[in-house]
Structures are given as structure tokens and as C-alpha cells.
N, C-alpha and C. Protein backbone atom coordinates (compact mmCIF):
# COMPACT_ATOMS: atom_id res chain seq x y z
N UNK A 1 -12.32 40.41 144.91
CA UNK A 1 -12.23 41.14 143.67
C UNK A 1 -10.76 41.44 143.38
N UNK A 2 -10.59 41.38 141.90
CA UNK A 2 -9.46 41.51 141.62
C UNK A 2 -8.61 42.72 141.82
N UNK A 3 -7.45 43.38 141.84
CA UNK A 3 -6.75 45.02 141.39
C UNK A 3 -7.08 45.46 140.31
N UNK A 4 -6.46 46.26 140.18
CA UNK A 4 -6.66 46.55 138.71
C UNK A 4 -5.43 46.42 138.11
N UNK A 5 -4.39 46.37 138.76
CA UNK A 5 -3.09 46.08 138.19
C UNK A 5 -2.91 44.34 137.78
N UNK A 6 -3.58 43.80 138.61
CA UNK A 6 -3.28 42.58 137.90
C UNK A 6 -4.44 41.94 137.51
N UNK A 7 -5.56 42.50 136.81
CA UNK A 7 -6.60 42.13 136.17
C UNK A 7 -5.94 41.98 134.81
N UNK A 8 -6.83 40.98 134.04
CA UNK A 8 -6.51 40.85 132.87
C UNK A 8 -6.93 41.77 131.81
N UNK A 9 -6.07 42.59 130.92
CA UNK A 9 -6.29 43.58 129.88
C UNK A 9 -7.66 42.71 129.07
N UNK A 10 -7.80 41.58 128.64
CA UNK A 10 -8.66 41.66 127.79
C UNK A 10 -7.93 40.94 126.60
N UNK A 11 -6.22 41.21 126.01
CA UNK A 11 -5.66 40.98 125.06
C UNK A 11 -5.96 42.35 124.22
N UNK A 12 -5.88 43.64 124.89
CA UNK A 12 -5.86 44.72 124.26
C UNK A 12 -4.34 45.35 124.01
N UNK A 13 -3.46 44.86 124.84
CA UNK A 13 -1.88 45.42 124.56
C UNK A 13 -1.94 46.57 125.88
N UNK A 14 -1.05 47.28 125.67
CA UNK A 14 -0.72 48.31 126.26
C UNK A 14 -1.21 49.23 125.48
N UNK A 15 -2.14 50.56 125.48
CA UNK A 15 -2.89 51.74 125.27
C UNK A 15 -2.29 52.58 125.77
N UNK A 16 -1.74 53.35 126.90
CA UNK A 16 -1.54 54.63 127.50
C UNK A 16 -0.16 54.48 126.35
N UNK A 17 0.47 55.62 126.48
CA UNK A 17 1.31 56.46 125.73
C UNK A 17 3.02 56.22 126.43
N UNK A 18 2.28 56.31 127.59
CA UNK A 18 3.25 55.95 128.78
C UNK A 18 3.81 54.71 128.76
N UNK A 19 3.16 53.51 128.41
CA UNK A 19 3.27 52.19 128.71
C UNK A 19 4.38 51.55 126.93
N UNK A 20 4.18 52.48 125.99
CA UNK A 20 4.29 52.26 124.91
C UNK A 20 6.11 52.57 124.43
N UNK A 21 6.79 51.95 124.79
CA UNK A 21 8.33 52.22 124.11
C UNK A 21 8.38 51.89 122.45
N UNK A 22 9.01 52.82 122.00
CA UNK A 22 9.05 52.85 119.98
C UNK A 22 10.27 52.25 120.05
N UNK A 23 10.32 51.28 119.12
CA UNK A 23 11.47 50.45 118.49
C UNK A 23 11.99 50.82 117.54
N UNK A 24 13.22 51.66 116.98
CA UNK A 24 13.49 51.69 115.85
C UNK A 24 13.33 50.16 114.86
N UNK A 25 13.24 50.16 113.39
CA UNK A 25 13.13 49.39 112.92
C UNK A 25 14.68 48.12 112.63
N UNK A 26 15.06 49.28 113.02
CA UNK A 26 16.75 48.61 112.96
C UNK A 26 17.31 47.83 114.20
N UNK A 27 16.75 48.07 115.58
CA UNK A 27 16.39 47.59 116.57
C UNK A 27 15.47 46.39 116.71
N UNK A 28 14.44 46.27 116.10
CA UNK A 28 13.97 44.89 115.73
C UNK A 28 14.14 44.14 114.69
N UNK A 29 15.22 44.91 114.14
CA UNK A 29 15.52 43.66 113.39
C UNK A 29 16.75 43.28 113.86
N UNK A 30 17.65 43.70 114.75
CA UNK A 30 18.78 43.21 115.45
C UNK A 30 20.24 43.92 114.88
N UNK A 31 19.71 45.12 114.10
CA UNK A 31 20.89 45.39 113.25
C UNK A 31 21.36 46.90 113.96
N UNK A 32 22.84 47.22 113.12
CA UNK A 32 23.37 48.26 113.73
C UNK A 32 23.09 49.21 112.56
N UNK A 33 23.29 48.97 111.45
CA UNK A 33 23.13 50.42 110.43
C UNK A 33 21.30 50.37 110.70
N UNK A 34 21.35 51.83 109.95
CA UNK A 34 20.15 52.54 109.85
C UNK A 34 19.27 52.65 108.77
N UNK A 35 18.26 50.92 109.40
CA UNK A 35 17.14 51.06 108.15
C UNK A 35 16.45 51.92 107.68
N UNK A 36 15.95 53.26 108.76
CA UNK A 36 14.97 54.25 108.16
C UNK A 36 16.30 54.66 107.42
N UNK A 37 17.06 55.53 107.10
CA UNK A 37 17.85 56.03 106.35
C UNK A 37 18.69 55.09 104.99
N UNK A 38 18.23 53.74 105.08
CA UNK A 38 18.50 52.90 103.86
C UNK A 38 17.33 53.25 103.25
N UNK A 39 16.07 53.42 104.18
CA UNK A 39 15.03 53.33 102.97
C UNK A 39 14.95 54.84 102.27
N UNK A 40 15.10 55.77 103.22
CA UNK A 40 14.80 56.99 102.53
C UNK A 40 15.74 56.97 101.49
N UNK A 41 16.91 56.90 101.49
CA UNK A 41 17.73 56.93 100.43
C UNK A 41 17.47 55.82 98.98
N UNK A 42 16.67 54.96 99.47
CA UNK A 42 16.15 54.01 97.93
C UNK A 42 15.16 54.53 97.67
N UNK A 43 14.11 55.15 98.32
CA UNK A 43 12.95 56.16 97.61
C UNK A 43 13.34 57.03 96.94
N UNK A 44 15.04 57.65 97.38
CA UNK A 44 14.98 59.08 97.01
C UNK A 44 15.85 58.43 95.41
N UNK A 45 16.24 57.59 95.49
CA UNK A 45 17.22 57.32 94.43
C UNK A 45 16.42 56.63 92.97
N UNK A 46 15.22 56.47 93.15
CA UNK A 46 14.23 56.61 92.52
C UNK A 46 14.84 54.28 91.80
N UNK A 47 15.20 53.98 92.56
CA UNK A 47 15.81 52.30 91.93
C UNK A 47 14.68 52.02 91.01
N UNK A 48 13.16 52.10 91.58
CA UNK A 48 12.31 51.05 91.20
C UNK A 48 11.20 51.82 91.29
N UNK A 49 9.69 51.83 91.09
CA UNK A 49 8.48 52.31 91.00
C UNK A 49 7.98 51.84 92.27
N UNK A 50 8.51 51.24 92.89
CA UNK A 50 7.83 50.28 94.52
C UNK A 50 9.02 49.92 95.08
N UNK A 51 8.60 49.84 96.27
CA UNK A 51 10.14 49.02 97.12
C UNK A 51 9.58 48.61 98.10
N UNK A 52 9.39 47.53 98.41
CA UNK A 52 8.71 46.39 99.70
C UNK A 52 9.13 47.06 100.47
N UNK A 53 8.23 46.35 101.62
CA UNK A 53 8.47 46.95 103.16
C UNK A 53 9.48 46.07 103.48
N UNK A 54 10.28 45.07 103.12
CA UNK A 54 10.91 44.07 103.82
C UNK A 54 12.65 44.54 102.84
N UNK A 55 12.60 45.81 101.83
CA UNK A 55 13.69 45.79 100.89
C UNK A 55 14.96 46.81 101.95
N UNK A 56 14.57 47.40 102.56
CA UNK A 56 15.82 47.90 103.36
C UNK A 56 15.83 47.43 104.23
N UNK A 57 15.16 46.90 105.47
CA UNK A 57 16.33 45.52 106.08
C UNK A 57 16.71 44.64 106.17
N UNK A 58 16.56 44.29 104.26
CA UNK A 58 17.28 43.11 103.54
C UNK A 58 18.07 43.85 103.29
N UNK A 59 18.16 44.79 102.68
CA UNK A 59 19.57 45.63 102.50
C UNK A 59 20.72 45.62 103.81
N UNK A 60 20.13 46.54 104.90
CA UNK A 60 20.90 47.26 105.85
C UNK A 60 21.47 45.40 106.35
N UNK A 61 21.11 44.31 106.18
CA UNK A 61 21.51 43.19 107.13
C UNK A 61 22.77 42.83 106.07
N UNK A 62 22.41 42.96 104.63
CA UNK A 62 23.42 42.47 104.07
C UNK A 62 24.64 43.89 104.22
N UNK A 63 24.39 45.03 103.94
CA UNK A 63 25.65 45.81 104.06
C UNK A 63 26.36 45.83 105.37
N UNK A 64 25.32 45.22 106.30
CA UNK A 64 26.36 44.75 108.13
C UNK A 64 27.05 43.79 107.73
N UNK A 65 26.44 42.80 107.35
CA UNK A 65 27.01 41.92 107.31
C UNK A 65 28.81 41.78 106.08
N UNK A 66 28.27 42.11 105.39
CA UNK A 66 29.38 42.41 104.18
C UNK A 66 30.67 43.24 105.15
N UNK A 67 30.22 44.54 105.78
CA UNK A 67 31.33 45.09 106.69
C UNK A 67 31.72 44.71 107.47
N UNK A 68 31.08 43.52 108.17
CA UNK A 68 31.88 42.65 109.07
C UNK A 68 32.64 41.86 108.76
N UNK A 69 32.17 41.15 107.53
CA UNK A 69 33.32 39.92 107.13
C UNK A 69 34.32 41.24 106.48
N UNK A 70 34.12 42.04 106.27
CA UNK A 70 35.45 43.20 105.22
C UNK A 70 35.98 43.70 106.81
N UNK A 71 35.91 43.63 107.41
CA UNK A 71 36.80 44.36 108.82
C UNK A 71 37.36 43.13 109.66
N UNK A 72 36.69 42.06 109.49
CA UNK A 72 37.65 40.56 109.90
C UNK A 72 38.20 40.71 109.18
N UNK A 73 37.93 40.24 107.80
CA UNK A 73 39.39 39.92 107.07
C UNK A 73 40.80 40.69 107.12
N UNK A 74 40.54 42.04 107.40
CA UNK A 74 41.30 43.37 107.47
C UNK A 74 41.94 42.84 108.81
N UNK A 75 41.53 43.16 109.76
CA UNK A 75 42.07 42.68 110.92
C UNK A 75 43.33 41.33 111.08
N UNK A 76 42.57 40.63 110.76
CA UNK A 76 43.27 39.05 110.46
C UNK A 76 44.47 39.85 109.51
N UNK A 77 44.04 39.93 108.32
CA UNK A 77 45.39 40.62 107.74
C UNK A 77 46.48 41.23 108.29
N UNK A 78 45.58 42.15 109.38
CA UNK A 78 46.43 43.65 109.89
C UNK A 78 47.45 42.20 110.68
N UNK A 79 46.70 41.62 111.35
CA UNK A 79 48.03 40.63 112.19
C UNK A 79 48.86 39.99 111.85
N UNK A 80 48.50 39.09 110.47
CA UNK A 80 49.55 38.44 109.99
C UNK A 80 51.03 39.11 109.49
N UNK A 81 50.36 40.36 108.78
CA UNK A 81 51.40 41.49 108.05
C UNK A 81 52.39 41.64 109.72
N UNK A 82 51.78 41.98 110.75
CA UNK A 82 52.22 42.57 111.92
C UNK A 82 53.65 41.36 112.45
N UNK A 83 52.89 40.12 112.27
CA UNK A 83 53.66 39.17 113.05
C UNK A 83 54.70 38.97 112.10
N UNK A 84 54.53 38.75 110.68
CA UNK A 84 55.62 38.53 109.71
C UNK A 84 56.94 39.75 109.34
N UNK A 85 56.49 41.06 110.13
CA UNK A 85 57.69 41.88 109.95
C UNK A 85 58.48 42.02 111.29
């Protein structure tokens, strides 16, 4: 007879509370700004009558992304200015 530790769940997931780690949403989607707080702020800003579940971390990926290429370019800049004086 089998354990019970390595019996098969069934394909029920993990149940106890214990077993269960929460992902921020910004965390699965691989990003560093903060999708719950993109979205609250487009609910609160009243944009649209609806806002998809998929509209703030289409947002939060493009405003990472936008600040990354704006802080390379800055950088790169900061050096060239640096080396030319």
C-alpha cells in the first residue's frame, strides 16, 4: 500500500492553506511595477465603463518596458557626454 505522501491527489491541486503560496499578479506576469495598483488607479480614473482583466498588465508591461528603454538611452547618453568632456 501506498503513503500518503506519495499517493496520487486525484488532479485536485493543493487544498490546505498551508500548501498554497499567493502570487502577486505582477509576479506572474514577470513584471516589476505594480499591476494591482495600475488597475485600481484605471477604475478609479473612471477611462472607460469596463476595463478587461488583461488591460493593466498590458499597461504595467508597456510602462516597464518604455522605462527601460528611457533609462538605457539616459545611461548610454550619461557616457558618451562623460567620455567626450
Amino acid at each position: 500500500m501506498a503513503s500518503t505522501s506519495t499517493r496520487n491527489k486525484g488532479g485536485k491541486g493543493k487544498t490546505h492553506p498551508e500548501e498554497i503560496k499567493k502570487h502577486s499578479r505582477s509576479a506572474r506576469a514577470g513584471l516589476i511595477f505594480p499591476v494591482g495598483r495600475i488597475e485600481k488607479n484605471l477604475r478609479q480614473g473612471h477611462y472607460a465603463q469596463r476595463i478587461g482583466q488583461g488591460a493593466a498588465v498590458y499597461m504595467a508591461a508597456v510602462m516597464e518596458y518604455l522605462t527601460a528603454e528611457l533609462l538605457d538611452w539616459r545611461g548610454t547618453r550619461a557616457s558618451i557626454t562623460r567620455d567626450s568632456v
